[in-house]
Protein backbone atom coordinates (compact mmCIF):
# COMPACT_ATOMS: atom_id res chain seq x y z
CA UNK A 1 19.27 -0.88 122.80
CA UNK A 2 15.26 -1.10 122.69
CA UNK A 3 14.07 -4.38 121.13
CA UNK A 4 11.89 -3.27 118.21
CA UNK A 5 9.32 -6.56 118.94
CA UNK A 6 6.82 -6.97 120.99
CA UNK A 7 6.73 -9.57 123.32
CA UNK A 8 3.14 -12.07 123.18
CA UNK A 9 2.04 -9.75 126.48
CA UNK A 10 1.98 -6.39 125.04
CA UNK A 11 0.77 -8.08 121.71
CA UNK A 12 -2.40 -9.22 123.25
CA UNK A 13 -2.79 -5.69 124.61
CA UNK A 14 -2.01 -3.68 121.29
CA UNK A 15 -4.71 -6.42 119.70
CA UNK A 16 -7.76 -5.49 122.38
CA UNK A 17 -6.50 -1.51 122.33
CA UNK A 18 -6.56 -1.87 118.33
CA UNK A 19 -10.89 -2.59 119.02
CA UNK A 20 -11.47 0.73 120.33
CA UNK A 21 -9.06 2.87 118.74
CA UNK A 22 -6.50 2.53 115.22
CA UNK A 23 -2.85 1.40 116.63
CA UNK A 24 -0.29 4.17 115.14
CA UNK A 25 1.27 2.48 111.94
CA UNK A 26 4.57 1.74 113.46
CA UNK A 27 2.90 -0.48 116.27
CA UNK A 28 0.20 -2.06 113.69
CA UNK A 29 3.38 -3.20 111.55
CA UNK A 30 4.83 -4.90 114.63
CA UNK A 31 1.67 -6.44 115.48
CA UNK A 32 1.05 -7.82 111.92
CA UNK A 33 4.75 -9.26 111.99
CA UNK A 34 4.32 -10.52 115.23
CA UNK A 35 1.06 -12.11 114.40
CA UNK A 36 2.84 -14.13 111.53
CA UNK A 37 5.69 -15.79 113.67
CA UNK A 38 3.37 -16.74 116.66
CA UNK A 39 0.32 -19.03 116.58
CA UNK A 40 -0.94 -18.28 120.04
CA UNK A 41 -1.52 -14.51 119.64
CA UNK A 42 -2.56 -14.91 115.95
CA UNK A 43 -5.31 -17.44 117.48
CA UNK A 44 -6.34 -14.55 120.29
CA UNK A 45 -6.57 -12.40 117.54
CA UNK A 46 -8.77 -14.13 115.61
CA UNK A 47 -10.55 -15.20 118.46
CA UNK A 48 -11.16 -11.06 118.83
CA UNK A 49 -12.49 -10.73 115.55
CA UNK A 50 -14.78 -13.64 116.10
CA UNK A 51 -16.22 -12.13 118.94
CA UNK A 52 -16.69 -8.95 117.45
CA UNK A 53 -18.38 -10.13 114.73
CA UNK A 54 -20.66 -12.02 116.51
CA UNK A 55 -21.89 -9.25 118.74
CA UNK A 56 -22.21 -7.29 116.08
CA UNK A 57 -24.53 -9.63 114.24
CA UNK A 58 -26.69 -10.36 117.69
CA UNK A 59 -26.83 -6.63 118.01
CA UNK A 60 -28.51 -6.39 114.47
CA UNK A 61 -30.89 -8.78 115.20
CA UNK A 62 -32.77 -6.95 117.77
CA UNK A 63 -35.72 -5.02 116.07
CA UNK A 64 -35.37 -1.50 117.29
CA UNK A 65 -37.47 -1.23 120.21
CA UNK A 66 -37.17 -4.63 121.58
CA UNK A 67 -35.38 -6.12 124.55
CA UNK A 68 -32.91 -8.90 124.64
CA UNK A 69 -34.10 -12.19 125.99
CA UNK A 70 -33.51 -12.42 129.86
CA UNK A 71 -32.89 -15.10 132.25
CA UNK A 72 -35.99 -16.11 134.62
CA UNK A 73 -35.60 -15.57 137.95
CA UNK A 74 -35.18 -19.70 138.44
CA UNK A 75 -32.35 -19.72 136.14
CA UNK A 76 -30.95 -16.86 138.04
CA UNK A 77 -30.82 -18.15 141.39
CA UNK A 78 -29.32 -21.55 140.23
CA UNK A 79 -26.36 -19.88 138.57
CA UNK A 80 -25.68 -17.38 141.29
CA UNK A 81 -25.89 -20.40 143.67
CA UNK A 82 -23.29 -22.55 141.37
CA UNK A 83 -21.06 -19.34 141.77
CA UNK A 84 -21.25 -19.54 145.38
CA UNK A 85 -20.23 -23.56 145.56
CA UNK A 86 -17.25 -22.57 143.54
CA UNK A 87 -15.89 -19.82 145.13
C-alpha cells in the first residue's frame, strides 16, 4: 500500500516545482499538511517565499532601461581568487 505522505525530500521538491507551476490539488493538500507537522520544510518554505519576494521587489526597483549595479573588475578577481583557495 502507497503511503499517502510525502516524505521532507519530495516536500522540498513539490515546494520549488510549486514556484514555476500550480501543484495539482491533491499534492498541494499534502504539502500544506505536511508543512504543519514539520518545522524544517515549513522554514524552507518560507525561506522560498522570502526569496521570491525579495527578487521581486529588487526587480521593481530598476527603472526600465537601467542596468543592475556590477562588480569592478578588483572585486572580481579577489572573489574568483577566494574560490580558488577553497576548492
Amino acid at each position: 500500500m502507497s503511503h499517502w505522505m510525502f516524505r521532507c525530500q519530495d516536500v522540498s521538491e513539490k515546494i520549488s516545482r510549486s514556484m514555476d507551476a500550480p501543484l495539482p490539488l491533491g499534492q498541494k493538500m499534502a504539502v500544506r499538511i505536511h508543512l504543519v507537522m514539520c518545522r524544517c520544510c515549513l522554514r524552507f518554505y518560507r525561506q522560498l517565499m522570502l526569496l521570491r519576494k525579495l527578487s521581486r521587489l529588487v526587480d521593481s526597483d530598476l527603472q526600465p532601461g537601467a542596468t543592475p549595479e556590477r562588480l569592478s573588475e578588483n572585486a572580481r578577481q579577489r572573489i574568483k581568487e577566494k574560490i580558488r583557495t577553497l576548492a
